[in-house]
C-alpha atoms as a PDB file:
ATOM      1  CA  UNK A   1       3.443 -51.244  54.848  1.00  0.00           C
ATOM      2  CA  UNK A   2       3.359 -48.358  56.839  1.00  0.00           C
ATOM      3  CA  UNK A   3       6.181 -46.081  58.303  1.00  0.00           C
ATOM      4  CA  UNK A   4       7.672 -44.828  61.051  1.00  0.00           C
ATOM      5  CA  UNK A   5       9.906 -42.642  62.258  1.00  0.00           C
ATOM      6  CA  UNK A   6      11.616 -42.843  65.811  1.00  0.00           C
ATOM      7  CA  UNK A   7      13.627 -40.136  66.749  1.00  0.00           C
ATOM      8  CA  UNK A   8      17.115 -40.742  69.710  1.00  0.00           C
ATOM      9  CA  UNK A   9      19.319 -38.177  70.949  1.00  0.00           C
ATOM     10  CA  UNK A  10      22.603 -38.886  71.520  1.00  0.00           C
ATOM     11  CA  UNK A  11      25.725 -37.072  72.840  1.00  0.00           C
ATOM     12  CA  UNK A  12      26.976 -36.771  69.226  1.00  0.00           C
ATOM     13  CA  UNK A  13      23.749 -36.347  67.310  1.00  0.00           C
ATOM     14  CA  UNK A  14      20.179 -36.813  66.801  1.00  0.00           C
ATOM     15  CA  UNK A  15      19.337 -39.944  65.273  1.00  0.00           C
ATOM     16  CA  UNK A  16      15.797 -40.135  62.889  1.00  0.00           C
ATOM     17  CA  UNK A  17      15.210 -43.950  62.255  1.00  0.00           C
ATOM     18  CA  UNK A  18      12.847 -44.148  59.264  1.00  0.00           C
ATOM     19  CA  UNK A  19      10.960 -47.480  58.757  1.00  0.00           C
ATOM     20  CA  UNK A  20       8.884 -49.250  56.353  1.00  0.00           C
ATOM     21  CA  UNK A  21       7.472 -46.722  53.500  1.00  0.00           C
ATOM     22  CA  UNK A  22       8.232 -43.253  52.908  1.00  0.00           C
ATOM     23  CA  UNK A  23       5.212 -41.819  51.255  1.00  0.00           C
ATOM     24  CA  UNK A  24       4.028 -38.199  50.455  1.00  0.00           C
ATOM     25  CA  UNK A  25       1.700 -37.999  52.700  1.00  0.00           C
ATOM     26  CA  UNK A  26       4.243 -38.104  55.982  1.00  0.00           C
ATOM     27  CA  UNK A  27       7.074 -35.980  54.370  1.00  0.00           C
ATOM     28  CA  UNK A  28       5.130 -33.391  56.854  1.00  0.00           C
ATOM     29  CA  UNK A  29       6.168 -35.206  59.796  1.00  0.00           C
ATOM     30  CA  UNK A  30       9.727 -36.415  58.727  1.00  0.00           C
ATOM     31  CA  UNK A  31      10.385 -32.574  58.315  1.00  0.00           C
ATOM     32  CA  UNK A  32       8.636 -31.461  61.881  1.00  0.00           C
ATOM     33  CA  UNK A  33      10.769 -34.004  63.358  1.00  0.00           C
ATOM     34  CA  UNK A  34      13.985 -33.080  61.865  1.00  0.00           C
ATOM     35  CA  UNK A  35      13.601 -29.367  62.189  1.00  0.00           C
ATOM     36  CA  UNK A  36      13.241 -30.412  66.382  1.00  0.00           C
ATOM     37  CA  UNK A  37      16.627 -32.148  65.726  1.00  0.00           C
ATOM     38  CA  UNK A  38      19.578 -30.296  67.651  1.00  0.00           C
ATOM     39  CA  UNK A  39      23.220 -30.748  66.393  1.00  0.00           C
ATOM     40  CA  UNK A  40      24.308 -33.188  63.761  1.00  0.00           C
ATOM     41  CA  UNK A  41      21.274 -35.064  62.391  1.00  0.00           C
ATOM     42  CA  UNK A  42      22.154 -38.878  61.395  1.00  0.00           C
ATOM     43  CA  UNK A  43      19.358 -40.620  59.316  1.00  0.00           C
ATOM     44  CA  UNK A  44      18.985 -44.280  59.791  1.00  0.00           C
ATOM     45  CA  UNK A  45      17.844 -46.230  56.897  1.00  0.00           C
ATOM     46  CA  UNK A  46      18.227 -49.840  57.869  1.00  0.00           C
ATOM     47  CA  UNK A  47      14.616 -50.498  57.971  1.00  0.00           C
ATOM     48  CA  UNK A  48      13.392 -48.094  54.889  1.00  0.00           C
ATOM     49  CA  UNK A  49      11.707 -50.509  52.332  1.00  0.00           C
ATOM     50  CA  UNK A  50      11.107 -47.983  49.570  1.00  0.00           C
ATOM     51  CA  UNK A  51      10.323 -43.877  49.121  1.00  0.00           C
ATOM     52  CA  UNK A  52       8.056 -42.386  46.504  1.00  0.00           C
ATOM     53  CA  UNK A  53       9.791 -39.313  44.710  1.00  0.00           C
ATOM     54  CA  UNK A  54       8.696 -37.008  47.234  1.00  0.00           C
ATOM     55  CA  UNK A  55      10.424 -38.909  49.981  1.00  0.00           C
ATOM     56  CA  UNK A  56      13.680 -39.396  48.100  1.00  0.00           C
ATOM     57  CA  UNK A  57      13.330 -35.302  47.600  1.00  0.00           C
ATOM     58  CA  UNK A  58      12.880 -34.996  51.736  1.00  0.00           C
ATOM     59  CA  UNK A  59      16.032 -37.348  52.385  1.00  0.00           C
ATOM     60  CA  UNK A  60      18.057 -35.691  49.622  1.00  0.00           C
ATOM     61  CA  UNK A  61      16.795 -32.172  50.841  1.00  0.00           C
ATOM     62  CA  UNK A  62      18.340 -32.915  54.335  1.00  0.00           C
ATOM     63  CA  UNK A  63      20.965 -34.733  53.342  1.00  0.00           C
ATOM     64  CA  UNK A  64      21.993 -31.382  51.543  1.00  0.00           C
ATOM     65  CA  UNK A  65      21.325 -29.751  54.717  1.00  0.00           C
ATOM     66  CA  UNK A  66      24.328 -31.771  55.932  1.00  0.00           C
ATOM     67  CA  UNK A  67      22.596 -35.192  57.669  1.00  0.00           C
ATOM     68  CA  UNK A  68      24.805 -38.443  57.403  1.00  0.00           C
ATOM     69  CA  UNK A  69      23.028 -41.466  55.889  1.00  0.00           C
ATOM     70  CA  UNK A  70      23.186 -44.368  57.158  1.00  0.00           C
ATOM     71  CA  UNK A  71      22.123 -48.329  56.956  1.00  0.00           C
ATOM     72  CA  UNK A  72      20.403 -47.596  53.802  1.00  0.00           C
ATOM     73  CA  UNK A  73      20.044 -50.675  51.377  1.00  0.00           C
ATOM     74  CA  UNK A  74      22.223 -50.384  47.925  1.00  0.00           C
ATOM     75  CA  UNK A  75      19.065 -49.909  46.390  1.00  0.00           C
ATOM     76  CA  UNK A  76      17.651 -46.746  48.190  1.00  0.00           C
ATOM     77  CA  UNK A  77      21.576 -45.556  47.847  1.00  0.00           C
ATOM     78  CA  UNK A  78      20.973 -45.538  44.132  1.00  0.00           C
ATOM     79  CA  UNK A  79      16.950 -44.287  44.249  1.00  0.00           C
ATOM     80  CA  UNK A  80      18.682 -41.253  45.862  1.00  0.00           C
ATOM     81  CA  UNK A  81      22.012 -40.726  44.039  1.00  0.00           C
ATOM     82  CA  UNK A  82      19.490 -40.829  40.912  1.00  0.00           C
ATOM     83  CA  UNK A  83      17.441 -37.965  42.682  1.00  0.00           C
ATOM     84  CA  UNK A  84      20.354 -35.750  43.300  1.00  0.00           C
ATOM     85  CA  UNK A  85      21.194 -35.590  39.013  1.00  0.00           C
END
């Protein structure tokens, strides 16, 4: 599976809907997209199916940066709550 990442301002915040696989090799674009992001930057995981280590490192790096998580699976809760030890 691939992934994607859709991107929806709102009034209250930028939204980043991430989809599918988050792989290495589009960390690149995950972080162009989020450094665009003005104001509060929500991350919607509904739709994430899995993340290698370097993708739980990009979600954990911006969730330090003060993005909200949201929709993602108790399993990709845990994958990152493991990353942040």
């Amino acid at each position: 599976m691939t992934v994607r990442i859709l991107t929806e301002t709102k009034p209250e915040a930028t939204v980043i809907r991430i989809e599918g696989d988050l792989r290495a090799e589009v960390i690149e674009e995950l972080d162009r997209v989020s450094s665009k992001a003005g104001g509060p930057l929500v991350l919607d995981l509904t739709n994430l199916a899995s993340a290698d280590a370097e993708g739980l490192r990009a979600l954990g790096s911006l969730m330090k940066q003060g993005a909200e998580i949201r929709g993602a699976s108790p399993y990709i809760r845990m994958r990152l709550e493991s990353a942040a030890e």
